[in-house]
PDB file of N, CA and C in Angstrom:
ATOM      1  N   UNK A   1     122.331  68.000 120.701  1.00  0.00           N
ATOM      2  CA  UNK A   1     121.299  68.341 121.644  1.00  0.00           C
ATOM      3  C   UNK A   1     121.944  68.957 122.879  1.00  0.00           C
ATOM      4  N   UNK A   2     122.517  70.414 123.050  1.00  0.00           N
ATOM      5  CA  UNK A   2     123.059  70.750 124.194  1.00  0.00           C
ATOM      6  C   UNK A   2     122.406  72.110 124.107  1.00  0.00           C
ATOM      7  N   UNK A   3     122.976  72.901 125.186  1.00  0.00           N
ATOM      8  CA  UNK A   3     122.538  74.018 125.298  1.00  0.00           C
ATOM      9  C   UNK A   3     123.554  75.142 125.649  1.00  0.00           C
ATOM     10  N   UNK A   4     123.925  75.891 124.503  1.00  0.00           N
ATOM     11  CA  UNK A   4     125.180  76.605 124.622  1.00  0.00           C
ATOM     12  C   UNK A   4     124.920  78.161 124.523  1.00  0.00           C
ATOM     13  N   UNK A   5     125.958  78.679 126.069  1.00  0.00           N
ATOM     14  CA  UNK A   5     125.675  80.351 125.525  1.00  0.00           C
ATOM     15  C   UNK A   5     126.462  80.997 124.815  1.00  0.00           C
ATOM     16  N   UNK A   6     126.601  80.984 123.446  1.00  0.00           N
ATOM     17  CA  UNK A   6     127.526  81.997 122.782  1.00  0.00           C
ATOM     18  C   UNK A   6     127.398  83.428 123.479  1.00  0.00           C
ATOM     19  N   UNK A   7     129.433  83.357 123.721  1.00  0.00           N
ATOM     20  CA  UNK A   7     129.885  84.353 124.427  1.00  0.00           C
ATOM     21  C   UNK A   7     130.122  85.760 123.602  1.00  0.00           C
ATOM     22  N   UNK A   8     130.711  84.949 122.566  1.00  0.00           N
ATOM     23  CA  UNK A   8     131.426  86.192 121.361  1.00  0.00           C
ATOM     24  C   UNK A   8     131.933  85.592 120.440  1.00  0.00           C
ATOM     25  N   UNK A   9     133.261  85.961 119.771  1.00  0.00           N
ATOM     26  CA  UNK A   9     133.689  85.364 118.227  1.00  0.00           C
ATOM     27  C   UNK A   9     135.081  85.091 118.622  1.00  0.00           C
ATOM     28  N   UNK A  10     135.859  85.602 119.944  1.00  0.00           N
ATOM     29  CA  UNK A  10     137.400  85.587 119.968  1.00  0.00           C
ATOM     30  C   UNK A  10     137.485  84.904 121.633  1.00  0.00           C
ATOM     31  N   UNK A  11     138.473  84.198 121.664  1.00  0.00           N
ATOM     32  CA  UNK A  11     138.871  83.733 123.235  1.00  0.00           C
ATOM     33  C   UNK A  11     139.585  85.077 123.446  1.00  0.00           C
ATOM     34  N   UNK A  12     139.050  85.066 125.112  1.00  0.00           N
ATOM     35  CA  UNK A  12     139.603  85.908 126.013  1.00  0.00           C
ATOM     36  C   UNK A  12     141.160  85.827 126.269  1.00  0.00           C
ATOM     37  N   UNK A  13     142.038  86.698 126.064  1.00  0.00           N
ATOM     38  CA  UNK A  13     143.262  86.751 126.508  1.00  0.00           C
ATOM     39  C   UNK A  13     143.875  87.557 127.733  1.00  0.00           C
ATOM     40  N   UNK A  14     144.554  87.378 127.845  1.00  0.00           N
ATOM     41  CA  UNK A  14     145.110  88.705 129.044  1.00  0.00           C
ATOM     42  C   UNK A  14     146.059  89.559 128.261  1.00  0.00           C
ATOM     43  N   UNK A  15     145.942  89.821 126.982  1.00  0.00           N
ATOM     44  CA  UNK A  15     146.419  91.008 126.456  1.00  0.00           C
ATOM     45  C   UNK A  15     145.418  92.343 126.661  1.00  0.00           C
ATOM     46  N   UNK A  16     146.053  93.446 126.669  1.00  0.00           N
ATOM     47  CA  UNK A  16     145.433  94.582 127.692  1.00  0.00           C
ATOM     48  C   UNK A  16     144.197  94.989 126.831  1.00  0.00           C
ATOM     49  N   UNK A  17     143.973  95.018 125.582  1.00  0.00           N
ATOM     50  CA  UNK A  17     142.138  95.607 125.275  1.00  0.00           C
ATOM     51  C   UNK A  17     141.493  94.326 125.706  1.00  0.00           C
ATOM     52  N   UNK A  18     142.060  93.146 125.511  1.00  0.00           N
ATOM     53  CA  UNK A  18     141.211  91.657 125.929  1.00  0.00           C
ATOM     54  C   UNK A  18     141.379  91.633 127.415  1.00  0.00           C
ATOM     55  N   UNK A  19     141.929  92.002 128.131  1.00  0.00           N
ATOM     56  CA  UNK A  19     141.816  92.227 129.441  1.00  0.00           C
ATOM     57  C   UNK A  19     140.411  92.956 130.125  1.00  0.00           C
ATOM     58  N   UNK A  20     140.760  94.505 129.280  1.00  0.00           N
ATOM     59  CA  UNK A  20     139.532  95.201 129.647  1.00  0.00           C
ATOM     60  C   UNK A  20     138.099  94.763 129.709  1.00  0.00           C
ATOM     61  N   UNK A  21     138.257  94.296 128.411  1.00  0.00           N
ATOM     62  CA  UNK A  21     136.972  93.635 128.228  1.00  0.00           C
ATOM     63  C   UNK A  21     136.420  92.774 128.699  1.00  0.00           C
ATOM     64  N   UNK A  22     137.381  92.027 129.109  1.00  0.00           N
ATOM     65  CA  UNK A  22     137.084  90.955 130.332  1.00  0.00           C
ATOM     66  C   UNK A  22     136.209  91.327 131.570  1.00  0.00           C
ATOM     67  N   UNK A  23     137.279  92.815 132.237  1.00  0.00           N
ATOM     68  CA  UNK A  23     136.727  93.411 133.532  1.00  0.00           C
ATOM     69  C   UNK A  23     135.207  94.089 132.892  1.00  0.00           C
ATOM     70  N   UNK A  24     135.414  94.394 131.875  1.00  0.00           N
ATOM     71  CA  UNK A  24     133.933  95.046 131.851  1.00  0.00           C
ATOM     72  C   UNK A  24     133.017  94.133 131.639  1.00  0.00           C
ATOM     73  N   UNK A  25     132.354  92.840 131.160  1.00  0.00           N
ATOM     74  CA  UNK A  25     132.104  91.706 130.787  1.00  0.00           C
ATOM     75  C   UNK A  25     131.861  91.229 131.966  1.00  0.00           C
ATOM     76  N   UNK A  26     133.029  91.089 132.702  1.00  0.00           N
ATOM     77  CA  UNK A  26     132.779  89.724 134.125  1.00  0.00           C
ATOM     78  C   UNK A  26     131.176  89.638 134.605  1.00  0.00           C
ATOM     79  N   UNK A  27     131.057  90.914 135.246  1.00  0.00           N
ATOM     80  CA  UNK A  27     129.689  90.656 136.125  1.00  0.00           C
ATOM     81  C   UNK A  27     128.429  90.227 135.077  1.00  0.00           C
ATOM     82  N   UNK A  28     128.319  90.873 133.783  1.00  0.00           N
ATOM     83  CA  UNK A  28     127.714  90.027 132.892  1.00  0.00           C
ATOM     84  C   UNK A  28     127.594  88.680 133.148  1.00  0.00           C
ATOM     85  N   UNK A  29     128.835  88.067 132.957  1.00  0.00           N
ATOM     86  CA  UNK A  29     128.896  86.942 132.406  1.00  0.00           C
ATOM     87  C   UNK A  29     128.217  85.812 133.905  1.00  0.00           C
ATOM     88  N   UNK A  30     128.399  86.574 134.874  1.00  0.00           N
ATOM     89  CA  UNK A  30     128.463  85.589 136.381  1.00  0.00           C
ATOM     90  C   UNK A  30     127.376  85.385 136.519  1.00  0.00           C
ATOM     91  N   UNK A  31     126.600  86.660 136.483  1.00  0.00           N
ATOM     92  CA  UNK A  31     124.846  86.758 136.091  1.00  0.00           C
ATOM     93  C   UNK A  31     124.621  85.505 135.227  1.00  0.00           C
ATOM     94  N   UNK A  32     125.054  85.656 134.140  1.00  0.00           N
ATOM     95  CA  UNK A  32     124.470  84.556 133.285  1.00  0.00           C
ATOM     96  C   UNK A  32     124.894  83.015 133.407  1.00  0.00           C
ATOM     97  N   UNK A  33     125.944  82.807 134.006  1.00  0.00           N
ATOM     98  CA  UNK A  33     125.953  81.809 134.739  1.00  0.00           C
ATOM     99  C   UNK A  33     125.524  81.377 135.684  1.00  0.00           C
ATOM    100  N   UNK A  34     124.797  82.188 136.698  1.00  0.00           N
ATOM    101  CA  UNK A  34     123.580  82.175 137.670  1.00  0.00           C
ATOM    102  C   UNK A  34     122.741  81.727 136.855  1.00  0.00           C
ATOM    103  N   UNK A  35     122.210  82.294 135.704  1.00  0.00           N
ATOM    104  CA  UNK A  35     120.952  82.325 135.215  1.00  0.00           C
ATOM    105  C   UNK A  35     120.938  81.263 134.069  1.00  0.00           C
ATOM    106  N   UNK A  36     122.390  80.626 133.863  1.00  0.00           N
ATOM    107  CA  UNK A  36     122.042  79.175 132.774  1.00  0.00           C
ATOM    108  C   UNK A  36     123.321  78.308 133.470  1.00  0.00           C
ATOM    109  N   UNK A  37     122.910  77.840 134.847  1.00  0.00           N
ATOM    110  CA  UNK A  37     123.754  77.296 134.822  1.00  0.00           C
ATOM    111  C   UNK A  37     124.141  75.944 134.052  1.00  0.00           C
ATOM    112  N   UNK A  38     123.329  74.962 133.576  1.00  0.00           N
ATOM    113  CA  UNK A  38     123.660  73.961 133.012  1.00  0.00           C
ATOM    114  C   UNK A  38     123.839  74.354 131.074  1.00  0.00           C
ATOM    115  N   UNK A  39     124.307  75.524 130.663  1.00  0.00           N
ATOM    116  CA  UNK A  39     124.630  76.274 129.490  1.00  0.00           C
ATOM    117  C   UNK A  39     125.926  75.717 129.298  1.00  0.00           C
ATOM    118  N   UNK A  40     126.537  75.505 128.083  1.00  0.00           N
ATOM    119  CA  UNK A  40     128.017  75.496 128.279  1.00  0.00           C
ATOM    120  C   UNK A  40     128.198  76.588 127.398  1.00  0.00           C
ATOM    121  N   UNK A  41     129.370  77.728 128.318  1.00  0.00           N
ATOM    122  CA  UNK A  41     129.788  79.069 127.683  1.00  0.00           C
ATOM    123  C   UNK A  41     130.985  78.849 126.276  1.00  0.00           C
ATOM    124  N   UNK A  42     130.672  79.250 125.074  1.00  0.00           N
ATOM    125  CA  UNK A  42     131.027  79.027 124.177  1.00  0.00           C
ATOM    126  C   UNK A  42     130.884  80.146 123.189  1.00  0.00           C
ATOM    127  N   UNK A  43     132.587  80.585 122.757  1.00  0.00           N
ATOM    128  CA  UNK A  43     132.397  81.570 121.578  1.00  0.00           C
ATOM    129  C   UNK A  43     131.494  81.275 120.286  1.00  0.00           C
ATOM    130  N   UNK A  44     131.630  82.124 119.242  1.00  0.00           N
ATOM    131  CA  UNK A  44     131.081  81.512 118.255  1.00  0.00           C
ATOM    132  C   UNK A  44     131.394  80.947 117.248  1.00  0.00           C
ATOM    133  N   UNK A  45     132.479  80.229 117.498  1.00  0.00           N
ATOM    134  CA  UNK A  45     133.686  80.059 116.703  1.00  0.00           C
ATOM    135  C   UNK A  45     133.850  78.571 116.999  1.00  0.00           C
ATOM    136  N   UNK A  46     133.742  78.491 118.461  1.00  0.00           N
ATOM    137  CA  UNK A  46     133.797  77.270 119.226  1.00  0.00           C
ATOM    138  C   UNK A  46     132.633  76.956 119.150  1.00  0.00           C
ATOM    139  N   UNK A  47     131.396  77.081 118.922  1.00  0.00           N
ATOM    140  CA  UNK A  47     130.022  76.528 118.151  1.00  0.00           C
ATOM    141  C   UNK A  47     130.116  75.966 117.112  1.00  0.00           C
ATOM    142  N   UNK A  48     130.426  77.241 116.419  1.00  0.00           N
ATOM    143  CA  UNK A  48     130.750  76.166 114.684  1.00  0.00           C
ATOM    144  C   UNK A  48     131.339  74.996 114.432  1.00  0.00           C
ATOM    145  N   UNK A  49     132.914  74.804 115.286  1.00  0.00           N
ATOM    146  CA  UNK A  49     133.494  73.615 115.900  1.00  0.00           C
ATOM    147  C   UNK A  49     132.495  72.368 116.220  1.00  0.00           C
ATOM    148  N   UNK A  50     131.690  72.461 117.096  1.00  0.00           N
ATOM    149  CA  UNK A  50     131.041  71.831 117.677  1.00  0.00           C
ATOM    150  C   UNK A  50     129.724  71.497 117.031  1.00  0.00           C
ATOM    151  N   UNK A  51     128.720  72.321 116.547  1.00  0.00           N
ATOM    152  CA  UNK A  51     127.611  71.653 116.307  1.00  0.00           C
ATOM    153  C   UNK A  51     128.304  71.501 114.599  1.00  0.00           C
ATOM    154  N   UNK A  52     129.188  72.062 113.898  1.00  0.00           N
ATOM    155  CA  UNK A  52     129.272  71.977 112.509  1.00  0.00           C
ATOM    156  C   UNK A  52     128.413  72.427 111.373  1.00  0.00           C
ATOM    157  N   UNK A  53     127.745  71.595 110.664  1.00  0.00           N
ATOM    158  CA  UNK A  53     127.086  71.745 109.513  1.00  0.00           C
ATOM    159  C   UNK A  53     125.675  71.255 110.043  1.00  0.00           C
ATOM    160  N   UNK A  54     125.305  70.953 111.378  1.00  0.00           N
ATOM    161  CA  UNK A  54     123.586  70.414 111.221  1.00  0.00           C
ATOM    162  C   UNK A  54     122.956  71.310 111.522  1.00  0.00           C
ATOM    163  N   UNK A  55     121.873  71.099 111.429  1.00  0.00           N
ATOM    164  CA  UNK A  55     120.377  71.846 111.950  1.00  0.00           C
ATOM    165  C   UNK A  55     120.604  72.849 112.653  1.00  0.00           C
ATOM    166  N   UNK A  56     120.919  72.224 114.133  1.00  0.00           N
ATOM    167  CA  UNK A  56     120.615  72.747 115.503  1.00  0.00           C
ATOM    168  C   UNK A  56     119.435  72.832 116.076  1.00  0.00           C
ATOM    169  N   UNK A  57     119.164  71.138 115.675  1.00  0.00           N
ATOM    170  CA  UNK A  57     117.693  70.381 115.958  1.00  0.00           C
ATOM    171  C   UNK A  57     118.310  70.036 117.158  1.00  0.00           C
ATOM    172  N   UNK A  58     116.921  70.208 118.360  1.00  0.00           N
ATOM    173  CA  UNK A  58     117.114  69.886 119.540  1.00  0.00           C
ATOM    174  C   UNK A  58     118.211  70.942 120.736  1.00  0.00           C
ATOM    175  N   UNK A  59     119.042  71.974 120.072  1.00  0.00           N
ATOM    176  CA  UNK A  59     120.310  72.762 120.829  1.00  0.00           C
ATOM    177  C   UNK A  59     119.495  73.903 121.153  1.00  0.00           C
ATOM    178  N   UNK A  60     120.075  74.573 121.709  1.00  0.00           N
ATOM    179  CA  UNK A  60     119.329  75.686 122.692  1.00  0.00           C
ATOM    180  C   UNK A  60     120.348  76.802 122.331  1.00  0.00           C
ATOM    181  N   UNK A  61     120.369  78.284 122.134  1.00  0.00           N
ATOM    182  CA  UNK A  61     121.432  78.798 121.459  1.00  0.00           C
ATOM    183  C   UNK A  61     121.234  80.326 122.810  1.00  0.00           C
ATOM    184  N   UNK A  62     121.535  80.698 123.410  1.00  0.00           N
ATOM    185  CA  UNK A  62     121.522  81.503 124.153  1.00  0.00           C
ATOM    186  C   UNK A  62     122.504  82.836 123.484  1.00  0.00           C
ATOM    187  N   UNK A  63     122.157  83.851 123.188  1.00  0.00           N
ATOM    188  CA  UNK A  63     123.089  84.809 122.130  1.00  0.00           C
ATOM    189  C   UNK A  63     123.390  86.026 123.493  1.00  0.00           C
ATOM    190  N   UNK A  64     124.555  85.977 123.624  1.00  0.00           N
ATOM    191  CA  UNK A  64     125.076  87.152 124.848  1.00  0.00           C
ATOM    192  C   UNK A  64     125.087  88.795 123.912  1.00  0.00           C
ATOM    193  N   UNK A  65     124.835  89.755 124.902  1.00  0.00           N
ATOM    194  CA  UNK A  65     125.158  90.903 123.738  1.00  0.00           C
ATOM    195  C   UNK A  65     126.443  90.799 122.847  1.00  0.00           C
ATOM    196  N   UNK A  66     127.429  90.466 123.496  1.00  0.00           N
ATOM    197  CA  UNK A  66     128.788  90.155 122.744  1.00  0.00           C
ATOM    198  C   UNK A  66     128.559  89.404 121.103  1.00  0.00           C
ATOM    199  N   UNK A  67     127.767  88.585 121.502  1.00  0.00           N
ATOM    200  CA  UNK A  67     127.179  87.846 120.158  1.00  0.00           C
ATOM    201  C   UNK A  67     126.396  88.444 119.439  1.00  0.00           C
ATOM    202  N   UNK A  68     126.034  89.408 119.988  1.00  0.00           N
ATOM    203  CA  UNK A  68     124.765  90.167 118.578  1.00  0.00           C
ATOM    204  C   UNK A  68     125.142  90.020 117.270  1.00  0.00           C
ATOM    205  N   UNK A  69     125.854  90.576 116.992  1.00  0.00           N
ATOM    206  CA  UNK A  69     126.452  90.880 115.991  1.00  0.00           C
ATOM    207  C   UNK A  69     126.831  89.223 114.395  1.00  0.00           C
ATOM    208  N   UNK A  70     126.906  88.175 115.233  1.00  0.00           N
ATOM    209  CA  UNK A  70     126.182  86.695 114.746  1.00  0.00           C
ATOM    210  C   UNK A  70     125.338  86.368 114.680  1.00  0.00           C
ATOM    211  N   UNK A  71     124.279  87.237 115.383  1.00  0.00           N
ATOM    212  CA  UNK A  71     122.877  86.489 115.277  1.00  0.00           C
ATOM    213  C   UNK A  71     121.805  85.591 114.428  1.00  0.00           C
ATOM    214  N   UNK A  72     121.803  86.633 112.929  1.00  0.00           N
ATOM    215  CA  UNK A  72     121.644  86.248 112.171  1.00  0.00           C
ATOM    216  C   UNK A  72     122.397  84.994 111.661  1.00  0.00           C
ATOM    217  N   UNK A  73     123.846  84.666 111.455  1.00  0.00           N
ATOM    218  CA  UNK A  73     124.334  84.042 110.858  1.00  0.00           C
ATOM    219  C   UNK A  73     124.312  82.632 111.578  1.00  0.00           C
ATOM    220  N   UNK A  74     123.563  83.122 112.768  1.00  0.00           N
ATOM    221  CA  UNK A  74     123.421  81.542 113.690  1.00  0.00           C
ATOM    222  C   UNK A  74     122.245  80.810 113.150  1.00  0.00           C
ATOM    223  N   UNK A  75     120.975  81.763 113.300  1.00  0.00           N
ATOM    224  CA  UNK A  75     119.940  81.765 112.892  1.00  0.00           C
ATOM    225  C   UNK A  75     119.795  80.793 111.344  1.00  0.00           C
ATOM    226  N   UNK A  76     120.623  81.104 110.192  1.00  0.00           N
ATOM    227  CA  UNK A  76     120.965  80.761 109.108  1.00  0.00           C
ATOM    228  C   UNK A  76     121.294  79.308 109.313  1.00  0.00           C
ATOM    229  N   UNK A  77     122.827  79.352 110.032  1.00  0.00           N
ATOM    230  CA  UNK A  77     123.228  78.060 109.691  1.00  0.00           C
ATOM    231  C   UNK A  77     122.573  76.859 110.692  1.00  0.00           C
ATOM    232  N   UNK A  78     121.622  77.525 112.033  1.00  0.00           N
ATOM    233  CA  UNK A  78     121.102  76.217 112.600  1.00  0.00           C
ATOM    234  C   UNK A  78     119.905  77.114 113.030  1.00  0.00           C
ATOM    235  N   UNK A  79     119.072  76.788 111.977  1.00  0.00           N
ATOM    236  CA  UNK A  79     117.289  76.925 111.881  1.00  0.00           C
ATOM    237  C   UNK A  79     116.448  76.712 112.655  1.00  0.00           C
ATOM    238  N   UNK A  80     116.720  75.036 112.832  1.00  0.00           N
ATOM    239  CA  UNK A  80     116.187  74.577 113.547  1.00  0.00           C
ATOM    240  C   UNK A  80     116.272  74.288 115.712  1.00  0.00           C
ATOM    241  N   UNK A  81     116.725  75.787 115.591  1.00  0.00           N
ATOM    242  CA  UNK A  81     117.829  75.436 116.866  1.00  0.00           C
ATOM    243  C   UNK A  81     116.699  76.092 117.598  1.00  0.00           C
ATOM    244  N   UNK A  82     116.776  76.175 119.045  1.00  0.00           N
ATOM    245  CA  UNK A  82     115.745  77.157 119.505  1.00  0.00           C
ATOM    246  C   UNK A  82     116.717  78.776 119.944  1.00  0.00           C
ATOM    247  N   UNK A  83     116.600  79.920 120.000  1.00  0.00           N
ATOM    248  CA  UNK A  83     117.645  81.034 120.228  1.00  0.00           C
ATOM    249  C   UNK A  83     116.642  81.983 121.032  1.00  0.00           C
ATOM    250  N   UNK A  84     117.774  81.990 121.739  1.00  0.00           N
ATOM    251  CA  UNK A  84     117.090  82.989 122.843  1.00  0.00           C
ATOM    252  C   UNK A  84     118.254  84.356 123.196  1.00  0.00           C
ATOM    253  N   UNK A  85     117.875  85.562 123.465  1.00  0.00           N
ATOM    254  CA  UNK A  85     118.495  86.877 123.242  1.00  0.00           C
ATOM    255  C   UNK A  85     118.735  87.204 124.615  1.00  0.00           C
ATOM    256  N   UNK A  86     119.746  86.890 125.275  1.00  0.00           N
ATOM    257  CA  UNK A  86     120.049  87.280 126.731  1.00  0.00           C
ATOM    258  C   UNK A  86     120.726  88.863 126.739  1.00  0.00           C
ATOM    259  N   UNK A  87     120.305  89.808 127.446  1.00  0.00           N
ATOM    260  CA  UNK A  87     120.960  91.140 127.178  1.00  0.00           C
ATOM    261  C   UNK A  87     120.695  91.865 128.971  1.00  0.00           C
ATOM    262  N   UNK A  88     120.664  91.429 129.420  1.00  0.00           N
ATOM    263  CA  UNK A  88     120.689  91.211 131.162  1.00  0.00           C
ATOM    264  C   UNK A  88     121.935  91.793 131.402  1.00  0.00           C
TER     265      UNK A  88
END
């Protein structure tokens, strides 16, 4: 029962294309931490970790554009989750 914003599929590094992406990303991301603050920011990788194999009865799934591209496969493995499409 939490409420997580999938960020993307890879942790951020400070190697230089993961860098960039970072700088281009940031103000995104600050916004959306304005806008969920009690969210915990989480790849989608680090979801799977975490909620595992259930439902995603009761979790709140916040999908960043970075995440598009999972959408579906979130959708699939937790049905019962509620998902919401942040693109702000």
């Amino acid at each position: 029962m939490g409420k997580y914003f999938v960020t993307d599929n890879e942790r951020l590094g400070l190697q230089a294309s993961q860098f960039i992406h970072a700088k281009i990303s940031g103000k995104y991301f600050e916004k959306a931490k304005e806008k969920f603050p009690d969210a915990k920011f989480i790849t989608v990788n680090e979801l799977y970790n975490t909620l595992q194999k259930g439902t995603g009865k009761g979790d709140e799934l916040i999908i960043s554009k970075f995440a598009k591209p999972w959408e579906e496969s979130l959708k699939t493995n937790y049905p019962e989750a509620s998902i919401i499409k942040y693109n702000d």
